[in-house]
Protein backbone atom coordinates (compact mmCIF):
# COMPACT_ATOMS: atom_id res chain seq x y z
CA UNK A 1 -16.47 63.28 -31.28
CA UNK A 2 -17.93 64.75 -27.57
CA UNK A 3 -21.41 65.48 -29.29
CA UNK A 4 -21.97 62.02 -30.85
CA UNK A 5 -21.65 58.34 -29.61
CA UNK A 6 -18.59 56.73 -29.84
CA UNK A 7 -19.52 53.32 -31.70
CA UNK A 8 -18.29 50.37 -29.42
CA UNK A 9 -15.12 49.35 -31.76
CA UNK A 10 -13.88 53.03 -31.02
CA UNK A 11 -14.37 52.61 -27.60
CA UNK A 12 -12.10 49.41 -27.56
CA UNK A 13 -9.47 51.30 -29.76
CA UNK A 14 -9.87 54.12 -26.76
CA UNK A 15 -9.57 51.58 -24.36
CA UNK A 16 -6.53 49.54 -25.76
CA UNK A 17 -4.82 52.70 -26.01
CA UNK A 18 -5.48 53.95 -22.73
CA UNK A 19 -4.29 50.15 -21.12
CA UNK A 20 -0.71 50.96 -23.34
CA UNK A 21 -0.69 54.29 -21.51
CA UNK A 22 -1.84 57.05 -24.07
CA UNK A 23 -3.92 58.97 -21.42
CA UNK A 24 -4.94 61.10 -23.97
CA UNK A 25 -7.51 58.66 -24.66
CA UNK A 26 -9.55 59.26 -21.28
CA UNK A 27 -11.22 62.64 -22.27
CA UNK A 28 -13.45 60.38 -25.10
CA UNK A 29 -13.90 57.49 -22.85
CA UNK A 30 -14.46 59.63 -19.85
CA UNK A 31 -17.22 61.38 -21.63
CA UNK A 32 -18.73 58.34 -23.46
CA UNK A 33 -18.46 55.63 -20.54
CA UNK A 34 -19.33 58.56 -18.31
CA UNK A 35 -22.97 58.67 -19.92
CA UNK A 36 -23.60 55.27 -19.51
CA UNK A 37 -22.38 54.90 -15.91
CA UNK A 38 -25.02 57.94 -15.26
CA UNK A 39 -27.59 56.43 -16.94
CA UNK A 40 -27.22 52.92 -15.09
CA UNK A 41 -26.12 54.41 -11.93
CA UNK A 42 -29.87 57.22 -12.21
CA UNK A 43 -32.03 53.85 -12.67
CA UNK A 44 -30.08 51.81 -9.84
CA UNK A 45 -29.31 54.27 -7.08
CA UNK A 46 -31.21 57.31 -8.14
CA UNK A 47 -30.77 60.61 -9.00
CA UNK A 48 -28.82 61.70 -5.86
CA UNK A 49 -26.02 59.27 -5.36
CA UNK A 50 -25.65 58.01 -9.33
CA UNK A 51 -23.08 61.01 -10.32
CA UNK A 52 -20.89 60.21 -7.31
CA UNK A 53 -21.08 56.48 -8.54
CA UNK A 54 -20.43 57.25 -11.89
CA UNK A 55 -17.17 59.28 -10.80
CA UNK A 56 -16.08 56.14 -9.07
CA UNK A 57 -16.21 54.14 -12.03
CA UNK A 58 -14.69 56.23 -14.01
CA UNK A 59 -11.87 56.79 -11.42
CA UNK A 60 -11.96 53.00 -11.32
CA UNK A 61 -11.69 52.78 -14.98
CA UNK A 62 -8.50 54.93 -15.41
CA UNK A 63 -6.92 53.44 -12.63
CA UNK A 64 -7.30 50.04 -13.66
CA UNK A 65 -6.61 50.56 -17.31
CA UNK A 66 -3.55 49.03 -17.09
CA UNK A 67 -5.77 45.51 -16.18
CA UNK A 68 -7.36 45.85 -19.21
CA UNK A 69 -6.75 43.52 -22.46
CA UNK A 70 -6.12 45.64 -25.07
CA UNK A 71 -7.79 43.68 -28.38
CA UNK A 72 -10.80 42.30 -26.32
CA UNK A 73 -14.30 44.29 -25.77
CA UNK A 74 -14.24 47.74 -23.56
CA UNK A 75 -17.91 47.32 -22.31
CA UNK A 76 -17.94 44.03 -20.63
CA UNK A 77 -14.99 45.10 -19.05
CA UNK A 78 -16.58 48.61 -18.23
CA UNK A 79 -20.18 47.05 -16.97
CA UNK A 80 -18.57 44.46 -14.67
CA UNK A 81 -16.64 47.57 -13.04
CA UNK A 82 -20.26 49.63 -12.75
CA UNK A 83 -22.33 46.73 -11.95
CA UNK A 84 -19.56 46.18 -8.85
CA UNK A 85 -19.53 50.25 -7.94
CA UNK A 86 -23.64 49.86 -7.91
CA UNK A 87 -23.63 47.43 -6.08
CA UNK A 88 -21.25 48.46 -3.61
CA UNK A 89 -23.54 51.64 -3.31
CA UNK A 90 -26.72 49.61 -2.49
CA UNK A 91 -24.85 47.92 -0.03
CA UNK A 92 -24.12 51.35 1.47
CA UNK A 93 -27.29 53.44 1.12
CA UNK A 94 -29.12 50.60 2.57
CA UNK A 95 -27.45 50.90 5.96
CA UNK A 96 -29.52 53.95 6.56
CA UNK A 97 -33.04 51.93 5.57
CA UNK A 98 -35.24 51.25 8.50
CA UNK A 99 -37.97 49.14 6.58
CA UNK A 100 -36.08 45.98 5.68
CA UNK A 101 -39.23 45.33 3.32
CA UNK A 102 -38.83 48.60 1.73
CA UNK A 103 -35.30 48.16 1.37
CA UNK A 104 -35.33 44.23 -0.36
CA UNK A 105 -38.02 46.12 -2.75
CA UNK A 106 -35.24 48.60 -3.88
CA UNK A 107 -32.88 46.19 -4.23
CA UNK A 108 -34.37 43.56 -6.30
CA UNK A 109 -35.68 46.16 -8.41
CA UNK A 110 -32.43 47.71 -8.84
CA UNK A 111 -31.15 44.61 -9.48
CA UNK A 112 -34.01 43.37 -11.87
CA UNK A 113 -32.86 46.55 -14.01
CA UNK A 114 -29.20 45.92 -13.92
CA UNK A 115 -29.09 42.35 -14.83
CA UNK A 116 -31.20 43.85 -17.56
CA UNK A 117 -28.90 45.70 -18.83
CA UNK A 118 -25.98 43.30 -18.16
CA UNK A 119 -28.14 40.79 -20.74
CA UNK A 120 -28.77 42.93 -23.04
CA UNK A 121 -25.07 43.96 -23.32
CA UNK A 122 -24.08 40.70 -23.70
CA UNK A 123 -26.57 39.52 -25.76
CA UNK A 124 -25.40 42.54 -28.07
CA UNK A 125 -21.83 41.28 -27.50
CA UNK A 126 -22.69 37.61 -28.41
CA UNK A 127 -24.29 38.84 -31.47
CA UNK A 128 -21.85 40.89 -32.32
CA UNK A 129 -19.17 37.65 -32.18
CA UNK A 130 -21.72 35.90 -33.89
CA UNK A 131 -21.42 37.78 -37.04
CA UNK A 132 -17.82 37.49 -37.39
CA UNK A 133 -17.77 33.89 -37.51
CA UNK A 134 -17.53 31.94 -40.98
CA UNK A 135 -20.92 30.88 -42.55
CA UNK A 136 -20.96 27.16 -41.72
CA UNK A 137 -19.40 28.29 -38.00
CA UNK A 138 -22.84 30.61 -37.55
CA UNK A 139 -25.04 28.27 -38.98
CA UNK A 140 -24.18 25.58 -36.30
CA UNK A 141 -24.51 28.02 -33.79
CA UNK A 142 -28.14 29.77 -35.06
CA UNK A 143 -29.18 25.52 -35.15
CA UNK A 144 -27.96 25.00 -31.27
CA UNK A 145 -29.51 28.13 -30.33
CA UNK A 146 -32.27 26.93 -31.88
CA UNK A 147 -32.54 29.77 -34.51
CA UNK A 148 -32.17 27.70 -37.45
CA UNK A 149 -32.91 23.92 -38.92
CA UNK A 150 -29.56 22.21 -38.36
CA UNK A 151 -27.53 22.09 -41.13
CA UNK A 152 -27.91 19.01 -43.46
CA UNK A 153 -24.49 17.58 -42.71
CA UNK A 154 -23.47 14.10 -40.21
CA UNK A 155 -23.61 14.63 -36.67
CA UNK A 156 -19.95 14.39 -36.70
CA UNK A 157 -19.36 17.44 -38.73
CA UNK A 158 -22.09 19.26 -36.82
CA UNK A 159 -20.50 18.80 -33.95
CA UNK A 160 -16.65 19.99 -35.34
CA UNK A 161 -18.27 23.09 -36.23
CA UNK A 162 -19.66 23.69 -33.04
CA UNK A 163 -16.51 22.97 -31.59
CA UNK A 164 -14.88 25.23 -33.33
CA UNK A 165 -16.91 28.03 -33.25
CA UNK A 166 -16.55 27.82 -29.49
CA UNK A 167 -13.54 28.29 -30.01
CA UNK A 168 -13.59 31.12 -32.08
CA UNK A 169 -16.47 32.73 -29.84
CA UNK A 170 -14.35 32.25 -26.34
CA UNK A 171 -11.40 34.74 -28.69
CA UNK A 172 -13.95 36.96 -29.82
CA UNK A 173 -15.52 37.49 -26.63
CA UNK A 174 -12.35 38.04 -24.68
CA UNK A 175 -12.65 34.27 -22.85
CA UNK A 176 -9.58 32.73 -24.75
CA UNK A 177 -8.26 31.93 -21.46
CA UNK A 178 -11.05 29.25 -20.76
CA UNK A 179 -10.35 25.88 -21.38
């Protein structure tokens, strides 16, 4: 499993597992997440500092396991931790800049690249939730998003349907909490 990707879903199963305390379940995560925090951590504080950041994430990551939700997604959980460890870094390296031009230029671009990222992964989430919703649920959502024609139903219904896949889409993406 250390030579290929771990799919997301096995990454939550990894995750859930290492929140109940099966710390066997780190080496696969360690290695997985720990490719992505490099990767992130290489485009936002370069080459020299990103594998000391990505050791603090992942040091973050097992020692905050036990915060984690097992049943709801690993990677927002697992960016949110990064993006705060990258930023934390900037905040840090840029101390030693003399050139407060050159230094808002390296941060907005860092941070152009992260909130990037950040979008894309929940974009990826979102669509991900999406799919799992019943076909009249997704079809109210593809017509508010603006995907689709609404479908040919009252407003009233429209709207129960939209309610209710809000509903379902604050459990699927690990907001259930929200009002």
């Amino acid at each position: 499993m250390a030579d290929q990707a771990i799919r997301e879903a096995e990454l939550d199963l990894l995750m859930s597992r290492l929140a109940h305390g099966d710390r066997t379940a780190f080496d696969n995560l360690y290695t997985e997440l720990g490719r992505r925090a490099l990767r992130l951590a290489r485009l936002s504080v370069g080459e020299g500092a990103a594998p000391d950041v990505t050791q603090q994430v992942l040091e973050r990551v097992f020692s905050r396991a036990s915060d984690f939700t097992p049943g709801r997604p690993c990677l927002p959980w697992f960016y949110a931790i990064l993006s705060n460890e990258l930023r934390a870094e900037r905040r840090r390296s840029a101390r030693f800049l003399l050139d407060e031009d050159v230094a808002a230029l390296a941060q907005s671009r860092s941070a152009d690249a992260e909130d990037e990222l950040l979008e894309r992964e929940l974009c990826r989430a979102l669509e991900g939730a999406i799919a799992e919703l019943d076909a009249d649920a997704a079809a109210a959502i593809a017509a508010l998003l603006g995907r689709a024609a609404p479908p040919d139903v009252k407003p009233a219904t429209l709207r129960k349907r939209l309610s209710r896949a809000y509903a379902k889409l604050r459990i699927l993406l690990g907001a259930d909490h929200v009002g």
